[in-house]
Protein backbone atom coordinates (compact mmCIF):
# COMPACT_ATOMS: atom_id res chain seq x y z
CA UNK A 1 -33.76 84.08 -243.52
CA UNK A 2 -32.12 84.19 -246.91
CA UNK A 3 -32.25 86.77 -249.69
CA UNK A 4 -33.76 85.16 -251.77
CA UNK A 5 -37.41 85.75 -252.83
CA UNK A 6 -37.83 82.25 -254.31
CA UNK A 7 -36.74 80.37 -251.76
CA UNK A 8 -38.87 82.83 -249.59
CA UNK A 9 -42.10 81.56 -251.39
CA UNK A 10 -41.44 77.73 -251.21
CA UNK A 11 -40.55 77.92 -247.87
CA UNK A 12 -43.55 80.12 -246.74
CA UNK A 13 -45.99 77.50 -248.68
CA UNK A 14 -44.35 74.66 -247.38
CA UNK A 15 -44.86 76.08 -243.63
CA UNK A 16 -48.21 76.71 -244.50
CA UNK A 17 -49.06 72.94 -245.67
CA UNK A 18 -46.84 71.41 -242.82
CA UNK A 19 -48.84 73.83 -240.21
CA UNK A 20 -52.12 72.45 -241.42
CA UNK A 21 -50.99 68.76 -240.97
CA UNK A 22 -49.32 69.28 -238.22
CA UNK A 23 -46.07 68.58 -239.58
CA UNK A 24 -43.74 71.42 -238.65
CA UNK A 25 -41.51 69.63 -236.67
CA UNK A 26 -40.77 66.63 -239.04
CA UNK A 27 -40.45 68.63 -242.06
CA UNK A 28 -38.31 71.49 -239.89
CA UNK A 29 -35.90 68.65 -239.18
CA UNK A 30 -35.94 66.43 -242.24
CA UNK A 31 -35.23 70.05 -244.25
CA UNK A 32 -32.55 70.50 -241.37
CA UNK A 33 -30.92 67.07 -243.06
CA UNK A 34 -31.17 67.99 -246.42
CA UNK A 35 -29.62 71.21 -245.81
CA UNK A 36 -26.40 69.38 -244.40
CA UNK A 37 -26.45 67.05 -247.33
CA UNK A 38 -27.14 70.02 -250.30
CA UNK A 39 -24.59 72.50 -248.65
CA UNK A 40 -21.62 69.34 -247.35
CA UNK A 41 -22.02 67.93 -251.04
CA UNK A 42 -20.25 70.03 -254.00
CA UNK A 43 -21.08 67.24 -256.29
CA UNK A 44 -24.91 66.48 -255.44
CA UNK A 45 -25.48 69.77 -256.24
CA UNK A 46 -23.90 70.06 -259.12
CA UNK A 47 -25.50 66.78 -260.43
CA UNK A 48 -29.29 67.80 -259.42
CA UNK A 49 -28.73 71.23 -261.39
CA UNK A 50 -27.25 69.55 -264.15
CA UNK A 51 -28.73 69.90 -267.63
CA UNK A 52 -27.28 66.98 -268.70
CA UNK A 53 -30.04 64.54 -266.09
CA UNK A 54 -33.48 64.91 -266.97
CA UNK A 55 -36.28 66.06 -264.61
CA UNK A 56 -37.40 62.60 -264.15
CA UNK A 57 -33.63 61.59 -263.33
CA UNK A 58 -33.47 63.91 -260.74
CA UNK A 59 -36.76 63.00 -259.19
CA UNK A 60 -35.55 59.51 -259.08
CA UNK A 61 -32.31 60.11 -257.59
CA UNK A 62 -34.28 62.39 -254.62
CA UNK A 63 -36.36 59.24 -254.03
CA UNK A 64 -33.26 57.38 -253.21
CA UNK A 65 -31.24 60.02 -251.41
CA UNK A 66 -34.15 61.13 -249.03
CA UNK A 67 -36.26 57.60 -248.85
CA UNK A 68 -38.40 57.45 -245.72
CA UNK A 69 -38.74 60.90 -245.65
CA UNK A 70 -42.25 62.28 -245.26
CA UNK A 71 -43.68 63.02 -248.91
CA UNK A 72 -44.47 66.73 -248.46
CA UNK A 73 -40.28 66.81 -248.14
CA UNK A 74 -40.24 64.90 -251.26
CA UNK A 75 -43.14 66.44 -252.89
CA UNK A 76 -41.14 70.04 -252.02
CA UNK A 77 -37.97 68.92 -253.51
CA UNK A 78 -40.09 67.56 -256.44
CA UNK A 79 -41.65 70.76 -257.29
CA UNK A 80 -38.68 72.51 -256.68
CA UNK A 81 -36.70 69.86 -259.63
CA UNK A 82 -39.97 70.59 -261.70
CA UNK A 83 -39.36 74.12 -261.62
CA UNK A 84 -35.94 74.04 -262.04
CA UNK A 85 -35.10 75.45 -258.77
CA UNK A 86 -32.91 72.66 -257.02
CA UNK A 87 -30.48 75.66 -256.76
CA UNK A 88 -32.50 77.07 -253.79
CA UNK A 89 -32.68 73.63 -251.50
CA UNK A 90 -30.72 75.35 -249.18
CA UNK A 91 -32.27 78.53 -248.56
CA UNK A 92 -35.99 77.17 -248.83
CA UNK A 93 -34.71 74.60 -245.99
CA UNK A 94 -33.39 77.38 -244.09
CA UNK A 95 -36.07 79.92 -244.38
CA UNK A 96 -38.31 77.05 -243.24
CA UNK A 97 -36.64 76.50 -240.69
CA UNK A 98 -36.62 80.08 -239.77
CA UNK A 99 -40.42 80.27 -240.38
CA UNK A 100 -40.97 77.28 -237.80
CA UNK A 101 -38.52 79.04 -235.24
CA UNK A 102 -40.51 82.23 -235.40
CA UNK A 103 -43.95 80.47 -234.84
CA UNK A 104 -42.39 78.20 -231.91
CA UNK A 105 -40.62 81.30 -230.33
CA UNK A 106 -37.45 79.74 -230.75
CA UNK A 107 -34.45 81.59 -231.57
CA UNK A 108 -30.56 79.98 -232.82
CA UNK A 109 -27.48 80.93 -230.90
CA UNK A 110 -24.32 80.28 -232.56
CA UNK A 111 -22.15 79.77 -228.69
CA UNK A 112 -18.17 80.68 -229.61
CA UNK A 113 -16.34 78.39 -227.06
CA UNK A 114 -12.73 77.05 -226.22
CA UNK A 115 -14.38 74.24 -225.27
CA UNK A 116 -17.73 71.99 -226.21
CA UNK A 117 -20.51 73.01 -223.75
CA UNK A 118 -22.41 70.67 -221.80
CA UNK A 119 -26.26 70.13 -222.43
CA UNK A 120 -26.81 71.36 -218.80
CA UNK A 121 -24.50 74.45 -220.29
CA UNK A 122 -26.47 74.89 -222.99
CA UNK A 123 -30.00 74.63 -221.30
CA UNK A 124 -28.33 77.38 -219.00
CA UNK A 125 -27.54 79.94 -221.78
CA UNK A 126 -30.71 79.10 -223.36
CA UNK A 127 -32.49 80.46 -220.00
CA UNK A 128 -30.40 83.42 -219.32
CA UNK A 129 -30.50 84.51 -223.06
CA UNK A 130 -33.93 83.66 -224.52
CA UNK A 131 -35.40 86.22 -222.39
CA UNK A 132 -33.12 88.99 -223.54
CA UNK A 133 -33.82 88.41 -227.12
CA UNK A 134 -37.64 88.31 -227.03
CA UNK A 135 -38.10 84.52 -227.19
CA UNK A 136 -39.09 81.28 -225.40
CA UNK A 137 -35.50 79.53 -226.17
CA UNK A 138 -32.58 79.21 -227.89
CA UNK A 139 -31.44 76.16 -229.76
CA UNK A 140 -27.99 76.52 -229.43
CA UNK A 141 -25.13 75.64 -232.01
CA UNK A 142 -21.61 75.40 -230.02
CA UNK A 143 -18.79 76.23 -232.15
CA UNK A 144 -15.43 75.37 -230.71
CA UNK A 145 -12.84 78.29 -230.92
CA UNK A 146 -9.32 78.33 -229.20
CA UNK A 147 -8.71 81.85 -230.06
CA UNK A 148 -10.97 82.66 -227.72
CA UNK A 149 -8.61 81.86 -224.75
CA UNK A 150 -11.79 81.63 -222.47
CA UNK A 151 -15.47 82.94 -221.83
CA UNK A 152 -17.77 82.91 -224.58
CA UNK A 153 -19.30 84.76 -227.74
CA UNK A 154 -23.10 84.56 -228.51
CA UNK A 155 -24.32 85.15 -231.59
CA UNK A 156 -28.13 85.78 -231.67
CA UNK A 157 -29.69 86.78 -234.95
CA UNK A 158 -27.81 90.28 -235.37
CA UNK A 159 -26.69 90.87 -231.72
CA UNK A 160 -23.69 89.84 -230.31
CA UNK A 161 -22.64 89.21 -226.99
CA UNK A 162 -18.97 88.72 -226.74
CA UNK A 163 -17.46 88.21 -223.11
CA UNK A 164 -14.36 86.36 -224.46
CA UNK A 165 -10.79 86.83 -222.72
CA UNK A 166 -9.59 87.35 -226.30
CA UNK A 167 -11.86 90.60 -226.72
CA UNK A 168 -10.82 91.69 -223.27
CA UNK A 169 -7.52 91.62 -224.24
CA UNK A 170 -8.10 93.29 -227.41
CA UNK A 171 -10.14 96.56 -225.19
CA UNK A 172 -6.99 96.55 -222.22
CA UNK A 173 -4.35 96.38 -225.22
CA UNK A 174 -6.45 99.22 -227.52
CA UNK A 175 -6.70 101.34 -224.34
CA UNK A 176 -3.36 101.01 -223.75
CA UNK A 177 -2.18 101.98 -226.94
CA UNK A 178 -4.39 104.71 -226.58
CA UNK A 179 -3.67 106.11 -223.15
């Protein structure tokens, strides 16, 4: 969840409406795509939060950047252009998100690894793991990180789980030094 209140609010009434229509997992991954597109694009965002292009502008341009999405997306990013609050896309997609998650018992792993995991991999971890944290599964996000050497690090909410060679190494040399 973010830190901000704002995006807090939107989210939590957006939740609420998608809940009631049985929406949750549509919205939860059309807000998963404009979160990629608001946080990989400098220049979107700077154009939606613009002064210079009216309200109306920016509604426009939504239209055509997120056509076919479902309209509570659109009517979302709508209120949140009427309210001047474009700013926020981010964090109201990923306290959404986080909201949806919570209610499915779904938790996200960020998997450190020198190499990409399989699915079968993946499903694994999300077995072994889910259970230690408290919920159902995991949707995993594989990260890809030489410096590892080998093993893995799991990242789950605030707990770590780090059985990397590279940490191992770091432990024998510290001892060593130590000793």
């Amino acid at each position: 969840m973010s830190e901000s209140t704002v995006a807090k609010r939107y989210a939590l009434a957006l939740f609420e409406v998608a809940r009631e229509k049985g929406k949750s997992e549509v919205i939860s991954a059309e807000m998963g795509e404009i979160r990629k597109v608001f946080a990989g694009t400098r220049e979107l965002r700077s154009l939606l939060t613009s002064p210079k292009l009216s309200n109306r502008e920016k509604k426009a341009l939504l239209a055509k950047l997120f056509n076919g999405a479902d309209q509570l997306t659109l009517n979302t990013l709508y209120v949140l252009s009427d309210a001047g609050r474009l700013n926020e896309t981010v964090n109201v997609a990923n306290d959404f998100i986080s909201l949806v998650d919570e209610a499915a018992g779904i938790a996200e792993a960020k998997v450190y690894s020198t190499r990409p995991l399989t699915d079968t991999e993946q499903q694994e971890l999300s077995a072994a793991f889910a259970g230690k944290v408290g919920k159902q599964s995991l949707r995993i996000v594989n990260i890809v990180d030489p410096s590892l050497i080998g093993g893995l690090r799991i990242r789950i909410g605030n707990r770590i789980y780090d059985n990397s060679l590279r940490t191992k190494l770091d432990h024998l040399k510290r001892d060593l030094v130590n000793a």
